[in-house]
N, C-alpha and C. Protein backbone atom coordinates (compact mmCIF):
# COMPACT_ATOMS: atom_id res chain seq x y z
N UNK A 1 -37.75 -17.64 -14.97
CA UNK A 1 -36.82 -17.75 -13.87
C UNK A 1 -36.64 -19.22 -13.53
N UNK A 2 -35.79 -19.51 -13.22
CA UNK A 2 -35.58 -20.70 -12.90
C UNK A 2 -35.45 -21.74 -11.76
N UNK A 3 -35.87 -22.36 -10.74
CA UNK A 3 -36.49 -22.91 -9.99
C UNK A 3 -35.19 -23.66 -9.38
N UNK A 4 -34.78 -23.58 -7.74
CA UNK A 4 -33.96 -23.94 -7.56
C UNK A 4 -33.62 -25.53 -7.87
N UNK A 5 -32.12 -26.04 -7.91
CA UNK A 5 -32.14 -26.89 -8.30
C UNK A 5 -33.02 -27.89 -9.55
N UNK A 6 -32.96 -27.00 -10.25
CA UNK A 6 -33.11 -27.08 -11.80
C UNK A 6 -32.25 -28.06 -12.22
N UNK A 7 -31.92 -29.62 -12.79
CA UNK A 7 -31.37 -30.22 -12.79
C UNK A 7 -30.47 -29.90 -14.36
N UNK A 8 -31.43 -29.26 -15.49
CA UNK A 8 -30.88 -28.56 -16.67
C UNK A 8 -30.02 -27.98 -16.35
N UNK A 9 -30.39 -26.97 -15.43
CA UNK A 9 -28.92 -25.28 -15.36
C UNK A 9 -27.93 -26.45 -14.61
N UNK A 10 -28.26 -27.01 -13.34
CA UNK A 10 -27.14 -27.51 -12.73
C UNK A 10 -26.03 -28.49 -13.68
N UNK A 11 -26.51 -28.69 -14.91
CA UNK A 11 -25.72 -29.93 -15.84
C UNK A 11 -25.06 -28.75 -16.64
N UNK A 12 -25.53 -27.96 -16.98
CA UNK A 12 -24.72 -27.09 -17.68
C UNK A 12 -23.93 -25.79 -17.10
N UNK A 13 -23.86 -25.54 -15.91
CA UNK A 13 -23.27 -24.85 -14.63
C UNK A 13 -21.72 -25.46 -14.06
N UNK A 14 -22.28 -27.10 -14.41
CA UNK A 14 -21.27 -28.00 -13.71
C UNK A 14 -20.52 -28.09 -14.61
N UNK A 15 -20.70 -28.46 -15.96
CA UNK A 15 -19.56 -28.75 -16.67
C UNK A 15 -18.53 -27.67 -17.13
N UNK A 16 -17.31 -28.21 -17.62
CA UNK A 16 -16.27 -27.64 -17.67
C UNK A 16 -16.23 -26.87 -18.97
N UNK A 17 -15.60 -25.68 -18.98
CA UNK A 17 -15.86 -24.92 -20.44
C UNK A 17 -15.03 -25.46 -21.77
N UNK A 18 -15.74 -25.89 -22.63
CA UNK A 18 -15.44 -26.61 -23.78
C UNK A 18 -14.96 -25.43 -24.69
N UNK A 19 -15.35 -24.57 -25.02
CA UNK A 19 -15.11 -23.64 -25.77
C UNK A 19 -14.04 -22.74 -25.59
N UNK A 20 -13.66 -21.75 -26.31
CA UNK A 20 -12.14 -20.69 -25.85
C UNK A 20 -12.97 -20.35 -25.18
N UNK A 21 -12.41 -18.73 -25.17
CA UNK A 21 -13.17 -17.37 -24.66
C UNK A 21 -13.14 -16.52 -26.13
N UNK A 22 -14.55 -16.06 -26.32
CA UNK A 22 -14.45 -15.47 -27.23
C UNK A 22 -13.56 -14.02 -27.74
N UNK A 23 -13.31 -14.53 -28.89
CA UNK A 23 -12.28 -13.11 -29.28
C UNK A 23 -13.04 -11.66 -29.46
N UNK A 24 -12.19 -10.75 -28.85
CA UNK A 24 -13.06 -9.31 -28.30
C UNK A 24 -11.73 -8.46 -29.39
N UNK A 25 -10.70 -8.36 -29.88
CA UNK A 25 -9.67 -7.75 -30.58
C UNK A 25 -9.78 -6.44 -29.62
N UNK A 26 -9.21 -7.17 -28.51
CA UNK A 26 -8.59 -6.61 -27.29
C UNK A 26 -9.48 -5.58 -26.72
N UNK A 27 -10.82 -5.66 -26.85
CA UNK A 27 -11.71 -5.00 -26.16
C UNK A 27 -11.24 -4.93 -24.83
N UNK A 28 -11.58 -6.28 -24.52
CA UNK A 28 -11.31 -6.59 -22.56
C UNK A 28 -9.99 -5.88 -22.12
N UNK A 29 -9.12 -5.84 -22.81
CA UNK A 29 -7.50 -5.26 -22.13
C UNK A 29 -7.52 -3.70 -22.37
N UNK A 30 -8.19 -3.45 -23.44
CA UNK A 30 -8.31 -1.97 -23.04
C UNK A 30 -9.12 -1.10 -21.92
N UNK A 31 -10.03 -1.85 -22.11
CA UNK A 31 -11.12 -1.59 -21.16
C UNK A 31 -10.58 -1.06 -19.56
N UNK A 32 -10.01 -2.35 -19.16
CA UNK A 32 -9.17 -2.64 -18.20
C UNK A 32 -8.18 -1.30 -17.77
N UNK A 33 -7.55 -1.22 -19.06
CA UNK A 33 -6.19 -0.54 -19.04
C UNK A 33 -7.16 1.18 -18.95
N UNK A 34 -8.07 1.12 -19.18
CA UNK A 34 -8.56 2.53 -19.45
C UNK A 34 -9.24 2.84 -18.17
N UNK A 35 -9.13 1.78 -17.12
CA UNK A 35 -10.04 1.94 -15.68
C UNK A 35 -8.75 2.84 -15.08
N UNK A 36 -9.37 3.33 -13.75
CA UNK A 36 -8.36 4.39 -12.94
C UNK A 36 -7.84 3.26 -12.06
N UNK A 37 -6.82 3.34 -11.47
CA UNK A 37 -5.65 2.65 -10.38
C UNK A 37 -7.29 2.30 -8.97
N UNK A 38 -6.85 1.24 -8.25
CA UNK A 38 -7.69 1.02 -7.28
C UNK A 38 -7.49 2.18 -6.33
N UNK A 39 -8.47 2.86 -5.50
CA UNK A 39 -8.21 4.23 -4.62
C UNK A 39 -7.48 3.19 -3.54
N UNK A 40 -6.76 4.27 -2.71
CA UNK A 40 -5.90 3.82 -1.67
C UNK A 40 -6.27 4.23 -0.67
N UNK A 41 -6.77 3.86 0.49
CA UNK A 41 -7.12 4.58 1.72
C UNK A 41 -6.12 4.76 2.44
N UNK A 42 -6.39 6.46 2.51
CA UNK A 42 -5.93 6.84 3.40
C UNK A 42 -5.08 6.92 4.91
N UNK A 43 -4.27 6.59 5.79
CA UNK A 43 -3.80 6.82 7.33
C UNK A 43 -4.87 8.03 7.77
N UNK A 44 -5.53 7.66 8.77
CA UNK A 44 -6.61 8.95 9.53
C UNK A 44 -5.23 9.74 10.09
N UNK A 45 -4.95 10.83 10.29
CA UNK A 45 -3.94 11.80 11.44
C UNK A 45 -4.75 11.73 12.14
N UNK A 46 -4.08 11.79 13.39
CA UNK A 46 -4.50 12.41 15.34
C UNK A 46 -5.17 13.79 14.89
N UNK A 47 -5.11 14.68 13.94
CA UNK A 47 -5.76 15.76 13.90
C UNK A 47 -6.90 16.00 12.29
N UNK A 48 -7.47 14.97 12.41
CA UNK A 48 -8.80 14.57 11.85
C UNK A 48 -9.97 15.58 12.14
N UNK A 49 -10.48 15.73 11.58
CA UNK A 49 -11.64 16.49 11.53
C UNK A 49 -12.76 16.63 12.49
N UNK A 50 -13.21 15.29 12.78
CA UNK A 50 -13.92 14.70 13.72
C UNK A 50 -12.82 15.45 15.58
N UNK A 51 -11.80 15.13 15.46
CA UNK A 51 -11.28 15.40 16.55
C UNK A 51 -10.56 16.82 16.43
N UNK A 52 -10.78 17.63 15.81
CA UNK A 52 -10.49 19.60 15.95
C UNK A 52 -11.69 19.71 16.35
N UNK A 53 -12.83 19.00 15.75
CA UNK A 53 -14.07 19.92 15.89
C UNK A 53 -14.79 19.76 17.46
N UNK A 54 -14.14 17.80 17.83
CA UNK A 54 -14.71 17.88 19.89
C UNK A 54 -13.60 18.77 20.35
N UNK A 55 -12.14 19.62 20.08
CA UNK A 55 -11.66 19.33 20.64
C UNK A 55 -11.80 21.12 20.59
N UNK A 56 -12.42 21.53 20.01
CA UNK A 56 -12.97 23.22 19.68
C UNK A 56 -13.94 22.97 20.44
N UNK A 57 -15.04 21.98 20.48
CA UNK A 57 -16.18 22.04 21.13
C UNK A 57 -15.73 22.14 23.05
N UNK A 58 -14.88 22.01 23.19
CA UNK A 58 -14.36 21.54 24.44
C UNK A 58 -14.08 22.91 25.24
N UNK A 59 -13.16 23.04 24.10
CA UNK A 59 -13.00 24.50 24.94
C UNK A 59 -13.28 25.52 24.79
N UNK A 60 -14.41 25.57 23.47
CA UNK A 60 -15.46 26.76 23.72
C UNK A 60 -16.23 26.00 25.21
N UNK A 61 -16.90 25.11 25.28
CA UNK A 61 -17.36 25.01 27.16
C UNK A 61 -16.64 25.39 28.20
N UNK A 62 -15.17 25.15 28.26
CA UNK A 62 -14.65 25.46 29.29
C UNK A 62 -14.42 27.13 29.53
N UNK A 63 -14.23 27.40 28.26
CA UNK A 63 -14.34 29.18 27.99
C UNK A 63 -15.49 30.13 28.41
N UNK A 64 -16.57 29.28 28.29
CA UNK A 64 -18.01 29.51 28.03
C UNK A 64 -18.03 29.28 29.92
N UNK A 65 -17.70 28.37 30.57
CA UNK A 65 -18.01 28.01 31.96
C UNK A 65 -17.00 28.99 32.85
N UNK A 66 -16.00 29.10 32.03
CA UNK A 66 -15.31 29.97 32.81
C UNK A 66 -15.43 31.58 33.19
N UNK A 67 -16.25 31.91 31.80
CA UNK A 67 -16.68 33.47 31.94
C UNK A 67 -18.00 33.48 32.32
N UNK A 68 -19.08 32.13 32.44
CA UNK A 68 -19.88 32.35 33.62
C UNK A 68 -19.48 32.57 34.93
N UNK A 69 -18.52 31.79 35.26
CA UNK A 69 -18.25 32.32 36.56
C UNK A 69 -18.12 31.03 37.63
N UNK A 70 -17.99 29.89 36.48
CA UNK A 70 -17.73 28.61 37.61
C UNK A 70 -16.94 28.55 38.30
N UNK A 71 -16.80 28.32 39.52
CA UNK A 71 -15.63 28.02 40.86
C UNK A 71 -15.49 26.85 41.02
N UNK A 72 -14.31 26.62 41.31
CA UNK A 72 -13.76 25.61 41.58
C UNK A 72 -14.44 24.69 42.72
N UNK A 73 -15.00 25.07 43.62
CA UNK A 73 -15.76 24.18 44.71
C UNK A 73 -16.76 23.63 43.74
N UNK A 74 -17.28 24.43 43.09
CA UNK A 74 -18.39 23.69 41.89
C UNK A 74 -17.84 22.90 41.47
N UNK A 75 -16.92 22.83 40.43
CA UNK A 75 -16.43 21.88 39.99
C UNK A 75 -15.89 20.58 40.50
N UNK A 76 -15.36 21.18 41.72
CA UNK A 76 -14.68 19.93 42.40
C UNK A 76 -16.13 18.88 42.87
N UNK A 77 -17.01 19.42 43.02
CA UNK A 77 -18.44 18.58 43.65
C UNK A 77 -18.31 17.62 42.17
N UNK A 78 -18.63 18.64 41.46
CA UNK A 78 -18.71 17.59 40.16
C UNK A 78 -18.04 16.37 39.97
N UNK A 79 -16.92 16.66 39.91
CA UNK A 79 -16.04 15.92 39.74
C UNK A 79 -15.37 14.89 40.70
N UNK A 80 -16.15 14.77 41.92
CA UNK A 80 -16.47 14.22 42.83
C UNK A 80 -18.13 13.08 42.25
N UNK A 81 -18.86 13.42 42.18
CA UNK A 81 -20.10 12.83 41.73
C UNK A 81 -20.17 12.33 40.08
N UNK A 82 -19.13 12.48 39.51
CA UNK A 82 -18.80 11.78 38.45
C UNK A 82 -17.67 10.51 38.73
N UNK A 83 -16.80 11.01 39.67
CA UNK A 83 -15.71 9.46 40.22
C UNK A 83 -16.72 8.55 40.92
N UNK A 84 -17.91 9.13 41.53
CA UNK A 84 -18.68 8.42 42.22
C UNK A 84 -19.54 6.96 41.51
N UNK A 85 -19.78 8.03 40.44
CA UNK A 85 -20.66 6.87 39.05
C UNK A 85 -19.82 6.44 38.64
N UNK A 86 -19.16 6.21 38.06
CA UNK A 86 -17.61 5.32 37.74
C UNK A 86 -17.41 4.35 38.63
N UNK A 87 -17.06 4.69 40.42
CA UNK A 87 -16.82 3.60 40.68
C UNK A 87 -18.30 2.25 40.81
N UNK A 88 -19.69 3.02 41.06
CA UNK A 88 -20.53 2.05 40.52
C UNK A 88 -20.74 1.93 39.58
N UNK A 89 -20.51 2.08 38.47
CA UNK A 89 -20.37 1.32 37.42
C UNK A 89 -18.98 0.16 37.35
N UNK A 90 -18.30 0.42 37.86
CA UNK A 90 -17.31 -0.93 38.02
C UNK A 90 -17.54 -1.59 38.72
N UNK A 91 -18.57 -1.33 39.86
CA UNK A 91 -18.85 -2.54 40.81
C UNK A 91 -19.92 -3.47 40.39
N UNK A 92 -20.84 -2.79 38.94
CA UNK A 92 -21.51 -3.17 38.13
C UNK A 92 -20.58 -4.59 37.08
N UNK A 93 -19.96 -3.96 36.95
CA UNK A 93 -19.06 -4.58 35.82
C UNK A 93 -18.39 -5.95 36.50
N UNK A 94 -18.15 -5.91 38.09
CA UNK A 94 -18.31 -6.95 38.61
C UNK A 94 -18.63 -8.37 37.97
N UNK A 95 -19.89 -8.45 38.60
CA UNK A 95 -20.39 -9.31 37.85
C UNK A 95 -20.27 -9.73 36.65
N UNK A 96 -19.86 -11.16 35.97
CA UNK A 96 -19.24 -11.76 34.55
C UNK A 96 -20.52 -11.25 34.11
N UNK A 97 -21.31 -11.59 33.90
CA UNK A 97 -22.48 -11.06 32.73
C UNK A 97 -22.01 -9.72 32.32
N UNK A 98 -22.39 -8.92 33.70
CA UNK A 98 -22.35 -7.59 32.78
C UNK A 98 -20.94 -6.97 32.41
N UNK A 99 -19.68 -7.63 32.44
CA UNK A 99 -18.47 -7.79 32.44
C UNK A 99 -18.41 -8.14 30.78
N UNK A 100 -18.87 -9.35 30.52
CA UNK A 100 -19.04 -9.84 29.40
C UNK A 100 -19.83 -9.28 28.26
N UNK A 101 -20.64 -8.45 28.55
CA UNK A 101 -21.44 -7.64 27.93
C UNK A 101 -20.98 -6.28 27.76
N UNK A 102 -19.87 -5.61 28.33
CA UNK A 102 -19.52 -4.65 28.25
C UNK A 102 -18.23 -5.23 27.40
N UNK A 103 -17.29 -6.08 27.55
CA UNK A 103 -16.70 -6.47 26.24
C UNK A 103 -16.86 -6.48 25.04
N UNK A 104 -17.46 -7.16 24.89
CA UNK A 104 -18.82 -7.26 24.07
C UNK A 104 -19.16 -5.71 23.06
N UNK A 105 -19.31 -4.94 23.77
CA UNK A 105 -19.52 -3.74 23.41
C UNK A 105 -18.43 -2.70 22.79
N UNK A 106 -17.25 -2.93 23.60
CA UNK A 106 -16.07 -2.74 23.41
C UNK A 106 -15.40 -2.76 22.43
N UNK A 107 -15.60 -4.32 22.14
CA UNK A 107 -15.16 -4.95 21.00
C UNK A 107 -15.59 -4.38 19.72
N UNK A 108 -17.01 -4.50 19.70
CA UNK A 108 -18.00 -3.87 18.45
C UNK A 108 -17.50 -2.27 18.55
N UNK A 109 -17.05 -1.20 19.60
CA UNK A 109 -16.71 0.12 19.09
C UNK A 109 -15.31 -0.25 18.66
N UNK A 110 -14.52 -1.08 18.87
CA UNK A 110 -13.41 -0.94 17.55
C UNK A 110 -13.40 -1.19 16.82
N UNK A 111 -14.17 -2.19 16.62
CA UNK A 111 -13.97 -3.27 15.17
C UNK A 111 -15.11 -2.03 13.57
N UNK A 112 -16.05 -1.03 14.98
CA UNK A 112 -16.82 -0.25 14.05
C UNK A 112 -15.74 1.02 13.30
N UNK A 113 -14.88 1.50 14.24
CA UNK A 113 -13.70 2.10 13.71
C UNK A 113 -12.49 1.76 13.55
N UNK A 114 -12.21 0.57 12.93
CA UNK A 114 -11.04 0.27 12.28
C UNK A 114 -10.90 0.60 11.12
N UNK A 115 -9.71 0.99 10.40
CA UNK A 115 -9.95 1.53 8.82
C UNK A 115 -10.37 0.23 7.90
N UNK A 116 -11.21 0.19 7.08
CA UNK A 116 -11.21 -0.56 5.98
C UNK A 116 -10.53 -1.29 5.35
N UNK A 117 -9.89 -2.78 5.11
CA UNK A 117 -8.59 -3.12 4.12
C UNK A 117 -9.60 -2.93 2.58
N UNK A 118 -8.29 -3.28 2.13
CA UNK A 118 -8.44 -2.96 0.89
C UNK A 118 -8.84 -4.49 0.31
N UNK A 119 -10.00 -4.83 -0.68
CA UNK A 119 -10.03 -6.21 -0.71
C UNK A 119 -9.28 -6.09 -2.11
N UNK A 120 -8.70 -7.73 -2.52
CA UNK A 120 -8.01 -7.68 -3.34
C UNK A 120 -8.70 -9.09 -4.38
């Protein structure tokens, strides 16, 4: 193995190729020509897999809550004590730190689901 900065490999690394390229009687172009097309990714649809299956999950609960027998005063509490955490959490968010840190976060859940380019 060879030891970084090896002053041998680096003299022969650096210089410029003196020689053709050796003749293959068109090995390399067939080769090539015999590979499949680069795959193309896909457009996700609004009705993706991932989103039938929360969106089944959803309303089997609401189906499921409804033939228990939830009332609406129930719910409305809820849904009362959920606007409640929301608005402290924005009064959280206040503050630049944790403002900045929730960007921050933001940022990283899109950039984690953006589609892939294609490198070229």
């Amino acid at each position: 193995m060879n030891s970084p900065g090896d002053p041998e490999l680096d003299a022969l690394l650096g210089r410029p190729a003196a020689l053709p390229p050796l003749a293959d009687d068109g090995f390399s172009r067939r080769v090539l020509a015999a590979l499949p097309p680069p795959a193309r990714a896909r457009p996700r649809a609004w009705w993706s897999r991932p989103a039938i299956v929360a969106t089944l999950g959803g309303l089997a609960g609401l189906a499921y809550a409804l033939a228990a027998g939830v009332e609406w005063p129930d719910a409305h509490a809820v849904i009362g004590e959920v606007g409640a955490a929301g608005f402290a959490a924005s009064q959280a968010l206040a503050d630049p730190q944790n403002g900045l840190v929730a960007l921050a976060l933001a940022a990283a859940a899109v950039i984690a689901f953006l589609p892939e380019r294609e490198s070229t």
